[in-house]
PDB file of N, CA and C in Angstrom:
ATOM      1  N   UNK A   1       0.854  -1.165   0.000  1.00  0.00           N
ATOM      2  CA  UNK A   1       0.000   0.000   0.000  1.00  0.00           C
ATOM      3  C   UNK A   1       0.902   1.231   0.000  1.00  0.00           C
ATOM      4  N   UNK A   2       0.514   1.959  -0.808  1.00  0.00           N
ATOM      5  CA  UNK A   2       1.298   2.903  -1.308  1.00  0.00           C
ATOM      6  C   UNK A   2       0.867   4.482  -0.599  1.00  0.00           C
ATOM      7  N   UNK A   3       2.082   5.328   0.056  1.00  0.00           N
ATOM      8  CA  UNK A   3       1.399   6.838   0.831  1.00  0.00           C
ATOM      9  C   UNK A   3       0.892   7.549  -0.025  1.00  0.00           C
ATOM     10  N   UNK A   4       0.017   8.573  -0.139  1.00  0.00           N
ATOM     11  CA  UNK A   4      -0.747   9.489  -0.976  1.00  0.00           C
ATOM     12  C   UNK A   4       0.556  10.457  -0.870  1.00  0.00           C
ATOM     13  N   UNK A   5       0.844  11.071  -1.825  1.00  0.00           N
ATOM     14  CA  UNK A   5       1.839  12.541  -1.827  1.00  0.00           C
ATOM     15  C   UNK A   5       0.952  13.493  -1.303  1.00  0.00           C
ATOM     16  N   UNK A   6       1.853  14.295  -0.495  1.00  0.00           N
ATOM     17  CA  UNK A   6       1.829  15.120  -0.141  1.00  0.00           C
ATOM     18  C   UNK A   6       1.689  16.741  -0.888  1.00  0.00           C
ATOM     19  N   UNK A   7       0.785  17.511  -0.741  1.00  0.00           N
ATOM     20  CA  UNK A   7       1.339  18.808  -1.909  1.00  0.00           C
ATOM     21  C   UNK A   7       2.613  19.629  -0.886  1.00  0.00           C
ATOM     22  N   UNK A   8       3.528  20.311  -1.803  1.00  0.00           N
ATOM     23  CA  UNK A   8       4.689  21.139  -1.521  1.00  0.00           C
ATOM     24  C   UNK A   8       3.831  22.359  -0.901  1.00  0.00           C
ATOM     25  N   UNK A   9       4.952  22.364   0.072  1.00  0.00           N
ATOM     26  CA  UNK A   9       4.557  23.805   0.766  1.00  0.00           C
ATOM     27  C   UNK A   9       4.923  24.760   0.319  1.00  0.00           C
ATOM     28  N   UNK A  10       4.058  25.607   0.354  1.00  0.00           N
ATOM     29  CA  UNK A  10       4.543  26.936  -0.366  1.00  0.00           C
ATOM     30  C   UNK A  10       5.237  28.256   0.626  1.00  0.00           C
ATOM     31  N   UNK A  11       6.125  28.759  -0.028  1.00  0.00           N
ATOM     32  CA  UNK A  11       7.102  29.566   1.114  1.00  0.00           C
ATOM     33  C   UNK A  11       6.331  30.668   1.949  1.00  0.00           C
ATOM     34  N   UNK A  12       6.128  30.974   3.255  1.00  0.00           N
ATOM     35  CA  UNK A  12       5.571  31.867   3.688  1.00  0.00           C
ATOM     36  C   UNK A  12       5.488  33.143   3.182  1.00  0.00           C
ATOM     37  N   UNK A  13       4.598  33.811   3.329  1.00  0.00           N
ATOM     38  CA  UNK A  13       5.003  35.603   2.394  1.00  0.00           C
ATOM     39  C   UNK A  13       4.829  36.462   4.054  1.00  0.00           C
ATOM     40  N   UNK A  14       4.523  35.874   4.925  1.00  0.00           N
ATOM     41  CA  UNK A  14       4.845  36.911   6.095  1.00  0.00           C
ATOM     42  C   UNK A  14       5.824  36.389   7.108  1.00  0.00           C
ATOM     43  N   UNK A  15       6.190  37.415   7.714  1.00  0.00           N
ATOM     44  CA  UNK A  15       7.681  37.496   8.637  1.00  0.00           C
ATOM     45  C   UNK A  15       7.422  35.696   9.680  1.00  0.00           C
ATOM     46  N   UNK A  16       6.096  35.779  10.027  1.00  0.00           N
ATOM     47  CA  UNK A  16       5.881  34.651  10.983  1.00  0.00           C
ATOM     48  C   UNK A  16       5.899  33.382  10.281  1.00  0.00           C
ATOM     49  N   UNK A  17       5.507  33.256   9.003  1.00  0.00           N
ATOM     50  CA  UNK A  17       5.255  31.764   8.666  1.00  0.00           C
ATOM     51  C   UNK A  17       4.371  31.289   8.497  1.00  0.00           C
ATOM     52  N   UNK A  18       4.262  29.736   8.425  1.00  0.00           N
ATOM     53  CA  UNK A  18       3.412  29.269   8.193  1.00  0.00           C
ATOM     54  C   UNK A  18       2.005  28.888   9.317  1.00  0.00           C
ATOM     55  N   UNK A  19       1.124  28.816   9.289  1.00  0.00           N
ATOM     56  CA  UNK A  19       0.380  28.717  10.457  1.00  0.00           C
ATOM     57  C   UNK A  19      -0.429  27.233  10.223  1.00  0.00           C
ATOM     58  N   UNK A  20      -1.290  26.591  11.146  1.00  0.00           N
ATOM     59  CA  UNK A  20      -1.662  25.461  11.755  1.00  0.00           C
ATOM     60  C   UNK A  20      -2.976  25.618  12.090  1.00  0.00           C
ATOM     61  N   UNK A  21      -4.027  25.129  12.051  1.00  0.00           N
ATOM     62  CA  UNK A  21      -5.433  25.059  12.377  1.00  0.00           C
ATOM     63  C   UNK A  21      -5.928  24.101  12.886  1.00  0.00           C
ATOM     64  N   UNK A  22      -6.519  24.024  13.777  1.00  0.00           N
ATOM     65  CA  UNK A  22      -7.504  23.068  14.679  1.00  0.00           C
ATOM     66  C   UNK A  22      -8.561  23.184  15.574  1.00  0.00           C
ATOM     67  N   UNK A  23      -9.820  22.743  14.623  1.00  0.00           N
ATOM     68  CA  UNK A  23     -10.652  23.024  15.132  1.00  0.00           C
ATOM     69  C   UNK A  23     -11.319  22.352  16.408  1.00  0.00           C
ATOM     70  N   UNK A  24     -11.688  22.709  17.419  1.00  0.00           N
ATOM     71  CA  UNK A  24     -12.117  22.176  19.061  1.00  0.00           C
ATOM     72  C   UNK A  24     -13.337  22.416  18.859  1.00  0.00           C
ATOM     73  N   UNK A  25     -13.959  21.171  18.635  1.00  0.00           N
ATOM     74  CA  UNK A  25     -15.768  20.952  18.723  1.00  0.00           C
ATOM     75  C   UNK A  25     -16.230  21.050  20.212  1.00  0.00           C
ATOM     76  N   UNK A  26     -15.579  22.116  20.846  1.00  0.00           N
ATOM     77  CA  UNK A  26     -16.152  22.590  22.127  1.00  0.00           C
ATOM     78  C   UNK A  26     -17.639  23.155  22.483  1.00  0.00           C
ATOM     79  N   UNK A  27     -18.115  23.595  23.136  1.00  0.00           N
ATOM     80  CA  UNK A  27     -19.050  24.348  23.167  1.00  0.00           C
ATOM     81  C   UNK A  27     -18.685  25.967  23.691  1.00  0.00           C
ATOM     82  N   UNK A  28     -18.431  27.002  22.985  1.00  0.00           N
ATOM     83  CA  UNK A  28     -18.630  27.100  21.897  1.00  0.00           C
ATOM     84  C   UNK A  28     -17.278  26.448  20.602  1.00  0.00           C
ATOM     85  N   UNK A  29     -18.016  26.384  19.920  1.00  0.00           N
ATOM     86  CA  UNK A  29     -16.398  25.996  18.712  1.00  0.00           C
ATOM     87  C   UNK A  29     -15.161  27.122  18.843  1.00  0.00           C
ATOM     88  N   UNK A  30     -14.485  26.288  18.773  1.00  0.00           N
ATOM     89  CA  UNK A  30     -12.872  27.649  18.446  1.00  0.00           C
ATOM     90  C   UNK A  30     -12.014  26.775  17.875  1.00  0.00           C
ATOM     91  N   UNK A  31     -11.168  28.235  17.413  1.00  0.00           N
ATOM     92  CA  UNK A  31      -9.984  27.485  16.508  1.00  0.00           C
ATOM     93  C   UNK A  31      -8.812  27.598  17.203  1.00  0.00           C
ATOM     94  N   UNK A  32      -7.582  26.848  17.121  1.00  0.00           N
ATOM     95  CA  UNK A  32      -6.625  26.687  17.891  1.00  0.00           C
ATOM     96  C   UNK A  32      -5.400  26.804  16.854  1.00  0.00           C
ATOM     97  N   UNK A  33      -4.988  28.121  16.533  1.00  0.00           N
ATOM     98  CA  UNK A  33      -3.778  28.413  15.619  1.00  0.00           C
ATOM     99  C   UNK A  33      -2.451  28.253  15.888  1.00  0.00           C
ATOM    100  N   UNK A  34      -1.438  27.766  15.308  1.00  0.00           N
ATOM    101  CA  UNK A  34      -0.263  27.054  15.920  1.00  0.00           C
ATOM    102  C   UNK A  34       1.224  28.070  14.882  1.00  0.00           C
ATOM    103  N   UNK A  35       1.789  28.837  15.586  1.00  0.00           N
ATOM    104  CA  UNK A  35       2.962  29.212  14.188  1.00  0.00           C
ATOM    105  C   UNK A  35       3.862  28.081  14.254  1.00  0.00           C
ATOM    106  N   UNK A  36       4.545  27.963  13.022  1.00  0.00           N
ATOM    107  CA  UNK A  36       5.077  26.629  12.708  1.00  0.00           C
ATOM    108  C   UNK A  36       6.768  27.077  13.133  1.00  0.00           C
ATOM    109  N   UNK A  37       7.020  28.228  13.147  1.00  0.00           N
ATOM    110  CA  UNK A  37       8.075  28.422  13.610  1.00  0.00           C
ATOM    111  C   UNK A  37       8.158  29.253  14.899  1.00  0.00           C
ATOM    112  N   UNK A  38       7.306  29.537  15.690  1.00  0.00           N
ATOM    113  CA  UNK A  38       7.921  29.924  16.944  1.00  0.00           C
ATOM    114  C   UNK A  38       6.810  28.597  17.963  1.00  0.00           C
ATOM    115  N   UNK A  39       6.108  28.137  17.225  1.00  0.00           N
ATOM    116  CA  UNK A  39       4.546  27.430  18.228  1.00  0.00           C
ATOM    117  C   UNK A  39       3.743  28.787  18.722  1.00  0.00           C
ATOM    118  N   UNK A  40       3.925  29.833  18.602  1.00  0.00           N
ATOM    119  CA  UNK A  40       2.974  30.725  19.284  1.00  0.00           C
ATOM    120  C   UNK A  40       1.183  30.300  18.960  1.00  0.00           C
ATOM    121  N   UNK A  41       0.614  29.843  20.217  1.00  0.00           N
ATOM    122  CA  UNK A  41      -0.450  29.616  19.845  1.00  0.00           C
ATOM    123  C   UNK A  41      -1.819  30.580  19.889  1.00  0.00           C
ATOM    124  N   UNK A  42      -2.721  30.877  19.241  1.00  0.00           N
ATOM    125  CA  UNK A  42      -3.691  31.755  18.839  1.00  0.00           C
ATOM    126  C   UNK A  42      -5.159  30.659  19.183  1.00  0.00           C
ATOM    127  N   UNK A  43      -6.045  30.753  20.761  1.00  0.00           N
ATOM    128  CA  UNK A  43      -7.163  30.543  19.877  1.00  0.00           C
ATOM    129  C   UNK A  43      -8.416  31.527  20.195  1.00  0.00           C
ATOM    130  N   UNK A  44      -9.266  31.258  19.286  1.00  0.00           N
ATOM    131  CA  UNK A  44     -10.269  32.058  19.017  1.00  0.00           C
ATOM    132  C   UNK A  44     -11.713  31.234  18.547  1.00  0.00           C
ATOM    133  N   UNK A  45     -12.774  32.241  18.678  1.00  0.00           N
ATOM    134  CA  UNK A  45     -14.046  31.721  18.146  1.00  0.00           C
ATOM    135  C   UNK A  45     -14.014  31.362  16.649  1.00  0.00           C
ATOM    136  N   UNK A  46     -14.843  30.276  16.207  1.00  0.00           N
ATOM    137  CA  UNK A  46     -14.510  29.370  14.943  1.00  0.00           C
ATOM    138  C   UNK A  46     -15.592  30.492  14.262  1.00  0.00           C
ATOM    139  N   UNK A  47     -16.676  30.559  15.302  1.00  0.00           N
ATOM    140  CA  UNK A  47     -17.858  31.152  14.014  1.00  0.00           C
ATOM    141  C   UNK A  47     -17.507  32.797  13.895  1.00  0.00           C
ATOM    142  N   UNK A  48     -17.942  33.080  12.986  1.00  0.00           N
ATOM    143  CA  UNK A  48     -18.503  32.620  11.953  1.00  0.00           C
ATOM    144  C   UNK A  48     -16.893  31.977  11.196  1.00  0.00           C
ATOM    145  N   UNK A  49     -17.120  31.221  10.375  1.00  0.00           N
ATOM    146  CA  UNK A  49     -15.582  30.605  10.092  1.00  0.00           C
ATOM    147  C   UNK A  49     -15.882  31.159   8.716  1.00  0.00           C
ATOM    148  N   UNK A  50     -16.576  31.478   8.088  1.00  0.00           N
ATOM    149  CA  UNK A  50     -16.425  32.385   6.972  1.00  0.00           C
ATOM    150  C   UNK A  50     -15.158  33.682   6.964  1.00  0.00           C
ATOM    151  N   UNK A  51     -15.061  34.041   7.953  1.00  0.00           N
ATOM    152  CA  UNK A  51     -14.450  34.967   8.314  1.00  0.00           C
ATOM    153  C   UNK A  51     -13.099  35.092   8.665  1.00  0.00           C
ATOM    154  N   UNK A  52     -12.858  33.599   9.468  1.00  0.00           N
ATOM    155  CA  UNK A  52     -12.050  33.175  10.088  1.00  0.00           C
ATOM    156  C   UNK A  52     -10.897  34.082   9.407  1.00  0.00           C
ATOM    157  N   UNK A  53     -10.026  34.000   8.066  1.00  0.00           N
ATOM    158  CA  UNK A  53      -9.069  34.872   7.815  1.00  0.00           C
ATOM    159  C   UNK A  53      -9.248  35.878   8.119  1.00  0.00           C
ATOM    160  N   UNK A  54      -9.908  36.493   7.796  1.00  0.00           N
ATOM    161  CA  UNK A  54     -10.016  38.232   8.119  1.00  0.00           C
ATOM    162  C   UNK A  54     -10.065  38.617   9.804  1.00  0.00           C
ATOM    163  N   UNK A  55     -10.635  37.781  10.361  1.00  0.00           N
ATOM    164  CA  UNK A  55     -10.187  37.880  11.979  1.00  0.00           C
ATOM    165  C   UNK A  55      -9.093  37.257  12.716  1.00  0.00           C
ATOM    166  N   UNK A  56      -8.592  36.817  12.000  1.00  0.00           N
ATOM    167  CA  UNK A  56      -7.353  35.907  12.459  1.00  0.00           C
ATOM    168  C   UNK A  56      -5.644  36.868  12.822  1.00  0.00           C
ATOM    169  N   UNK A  57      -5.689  37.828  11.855  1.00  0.00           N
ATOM    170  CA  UNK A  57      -4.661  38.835  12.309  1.00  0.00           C
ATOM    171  C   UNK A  57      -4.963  40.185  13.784  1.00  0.00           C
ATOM    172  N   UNK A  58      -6.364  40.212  13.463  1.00  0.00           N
ATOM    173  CA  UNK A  58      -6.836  41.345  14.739  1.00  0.00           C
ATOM    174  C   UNK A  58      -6.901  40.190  15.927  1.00  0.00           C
ATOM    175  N   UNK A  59      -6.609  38.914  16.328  1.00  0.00           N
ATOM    176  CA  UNK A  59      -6.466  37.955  17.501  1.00  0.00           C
ATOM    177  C   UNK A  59      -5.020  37.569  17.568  1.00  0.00           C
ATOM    178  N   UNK A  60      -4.360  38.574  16.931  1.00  0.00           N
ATOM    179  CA  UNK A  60      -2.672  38.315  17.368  1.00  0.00           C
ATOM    180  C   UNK A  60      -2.547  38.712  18.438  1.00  0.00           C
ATOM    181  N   UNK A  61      -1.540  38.094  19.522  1.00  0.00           N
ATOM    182  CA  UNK A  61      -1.431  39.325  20.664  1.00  0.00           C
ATOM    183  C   UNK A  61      -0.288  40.053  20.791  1.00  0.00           C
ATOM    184  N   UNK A  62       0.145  39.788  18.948  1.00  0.00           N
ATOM    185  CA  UNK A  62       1.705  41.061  19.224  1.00  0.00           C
ATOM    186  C   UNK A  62       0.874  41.555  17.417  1.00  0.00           C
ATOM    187  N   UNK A  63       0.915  43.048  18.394  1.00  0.00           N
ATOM    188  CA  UNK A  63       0.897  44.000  17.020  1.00  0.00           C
ATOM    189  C   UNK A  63       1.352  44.845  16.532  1.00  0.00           C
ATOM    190  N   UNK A  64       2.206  45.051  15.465  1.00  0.00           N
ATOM    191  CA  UNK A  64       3.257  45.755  14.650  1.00  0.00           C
ATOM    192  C   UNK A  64       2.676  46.824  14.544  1.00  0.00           C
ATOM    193  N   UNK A  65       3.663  47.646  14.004  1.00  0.00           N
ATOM    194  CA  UNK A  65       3.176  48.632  13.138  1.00  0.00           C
ATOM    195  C   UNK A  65       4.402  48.778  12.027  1.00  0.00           C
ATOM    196  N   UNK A  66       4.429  48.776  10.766  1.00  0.00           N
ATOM    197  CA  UNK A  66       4.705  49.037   9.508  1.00  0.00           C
ATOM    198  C   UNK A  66       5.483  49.861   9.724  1.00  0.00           C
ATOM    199  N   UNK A  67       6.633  50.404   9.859  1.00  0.00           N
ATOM    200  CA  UNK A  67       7.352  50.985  10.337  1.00  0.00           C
ATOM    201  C   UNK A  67       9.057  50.967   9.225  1.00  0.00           C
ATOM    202  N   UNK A  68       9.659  51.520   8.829  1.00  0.00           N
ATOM    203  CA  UNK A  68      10.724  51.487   7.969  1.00  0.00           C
ATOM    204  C   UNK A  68      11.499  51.681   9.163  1.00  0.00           C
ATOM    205  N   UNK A  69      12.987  50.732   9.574  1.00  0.00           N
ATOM    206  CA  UNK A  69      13.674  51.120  10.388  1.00  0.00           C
ATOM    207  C   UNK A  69      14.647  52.071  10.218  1.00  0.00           C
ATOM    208  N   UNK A  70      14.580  52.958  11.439  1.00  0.00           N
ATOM    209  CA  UNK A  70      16.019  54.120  11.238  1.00  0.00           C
ATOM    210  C   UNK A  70      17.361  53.885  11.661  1.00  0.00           C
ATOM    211  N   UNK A  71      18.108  55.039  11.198  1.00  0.00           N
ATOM    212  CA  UNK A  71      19.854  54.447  11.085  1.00  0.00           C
ATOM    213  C   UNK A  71      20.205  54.011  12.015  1.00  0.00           C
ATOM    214  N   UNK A  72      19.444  54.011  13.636  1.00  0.00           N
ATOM    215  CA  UNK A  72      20.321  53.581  14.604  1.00  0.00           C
ATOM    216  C   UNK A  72      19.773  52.114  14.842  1.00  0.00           C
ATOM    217  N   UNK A  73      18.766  51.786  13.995  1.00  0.00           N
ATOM    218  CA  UNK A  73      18.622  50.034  14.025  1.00  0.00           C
ATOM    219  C   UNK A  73      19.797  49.861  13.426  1.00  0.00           C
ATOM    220  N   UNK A  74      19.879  48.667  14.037  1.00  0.00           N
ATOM    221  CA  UNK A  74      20.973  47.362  13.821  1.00  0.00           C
ATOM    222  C   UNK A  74      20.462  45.835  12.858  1.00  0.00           C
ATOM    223  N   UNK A  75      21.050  45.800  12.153  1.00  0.00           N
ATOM    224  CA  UNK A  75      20.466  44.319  11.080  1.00  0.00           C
ATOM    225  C   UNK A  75      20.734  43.062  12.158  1.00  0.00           C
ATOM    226  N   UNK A  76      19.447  42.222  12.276  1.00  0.00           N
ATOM    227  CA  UNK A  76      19.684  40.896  13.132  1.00  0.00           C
ATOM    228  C   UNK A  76      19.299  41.731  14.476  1.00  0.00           C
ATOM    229  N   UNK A  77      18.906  42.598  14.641  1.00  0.00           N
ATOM    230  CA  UNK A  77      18.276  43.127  16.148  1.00  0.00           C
ATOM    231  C   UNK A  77      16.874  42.126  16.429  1.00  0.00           C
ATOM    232  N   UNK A  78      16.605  41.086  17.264  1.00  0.00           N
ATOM    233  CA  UNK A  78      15.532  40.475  17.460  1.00  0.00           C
ATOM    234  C   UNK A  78      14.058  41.180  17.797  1.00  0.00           C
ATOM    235  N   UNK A  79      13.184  40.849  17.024  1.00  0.00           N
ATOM    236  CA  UNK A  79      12.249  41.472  17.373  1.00  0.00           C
ATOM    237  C   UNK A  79      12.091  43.058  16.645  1.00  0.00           C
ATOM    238  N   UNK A  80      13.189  43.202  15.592  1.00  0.00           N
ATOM    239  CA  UNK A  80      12.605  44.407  14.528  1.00  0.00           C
ATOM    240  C   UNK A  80      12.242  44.639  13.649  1.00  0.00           C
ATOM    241  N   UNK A  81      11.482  43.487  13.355  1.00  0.00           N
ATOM    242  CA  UNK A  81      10.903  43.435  12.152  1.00  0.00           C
ATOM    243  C   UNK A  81       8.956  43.723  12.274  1.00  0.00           C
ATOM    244  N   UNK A  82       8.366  43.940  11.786  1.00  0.00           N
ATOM    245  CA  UNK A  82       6.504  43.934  11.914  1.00  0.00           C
ATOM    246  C   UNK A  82       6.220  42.764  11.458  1.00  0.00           C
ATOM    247  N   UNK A  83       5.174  42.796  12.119  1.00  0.00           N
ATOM    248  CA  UNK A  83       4.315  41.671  11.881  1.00  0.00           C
ATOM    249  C   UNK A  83       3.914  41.607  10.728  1.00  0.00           C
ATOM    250  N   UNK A  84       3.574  41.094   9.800  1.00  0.00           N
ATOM    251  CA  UNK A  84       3.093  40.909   8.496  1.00  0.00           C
ATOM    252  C   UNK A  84       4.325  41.208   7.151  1.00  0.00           C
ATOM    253  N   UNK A  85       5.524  41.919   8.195  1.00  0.00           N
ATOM    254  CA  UNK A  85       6.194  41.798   6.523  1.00  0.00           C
ATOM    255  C   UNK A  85       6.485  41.081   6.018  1.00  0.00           C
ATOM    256  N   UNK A  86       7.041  40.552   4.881  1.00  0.00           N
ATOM    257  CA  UNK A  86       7.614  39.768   4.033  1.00  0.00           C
ATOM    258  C   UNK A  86       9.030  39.667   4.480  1.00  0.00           C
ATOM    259  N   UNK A  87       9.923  38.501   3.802  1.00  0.00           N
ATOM    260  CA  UNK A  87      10.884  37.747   4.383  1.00  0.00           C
ATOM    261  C   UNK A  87      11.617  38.381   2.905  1.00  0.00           C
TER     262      UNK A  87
END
């Protein structure tokens, strides 16, 4: 018996990565978000799950701001980059 392939992952386009979903048939439902590179876990209400992306960045509990760094940043300073940029 032969494994089903797997599809290729595709490279993250934000600073955090890739993320993880699991849904908890609790009462009420929630989702249980996992980053694949730090484990920071996120959870939140499932419903409406239509939505779920679009509410999924306002349930971060670190929030950036877009910010261009100035000359007295340092390259490799932890923690200076925003949330959502690109790699």
């Amino acid at each position: 018996m032969s494994r089903p392939a797997q599809p290729a992952v595709s490279e993250p386009a934000t600073i955090l990565g890739n993320w993880y979903a699991n849904v908890l048939f609790w009462k009420p439902q929630v989702v249980l978000l996992v980053n694949e590179r730090t484990l920071l876990p996120v959870l939140m209400p499932l419903a409406p799950a239509a939505t779920l992306a679009d509410r999924f960045p306002e349930a971060l509990p670190i929030q950036g701001t877009a910010q261009t760094p100035g000359p007295s940043s340092q390259a490799g300073s932890a923690g200076s980059s925003p949330v959502g940029a690109t790699e």
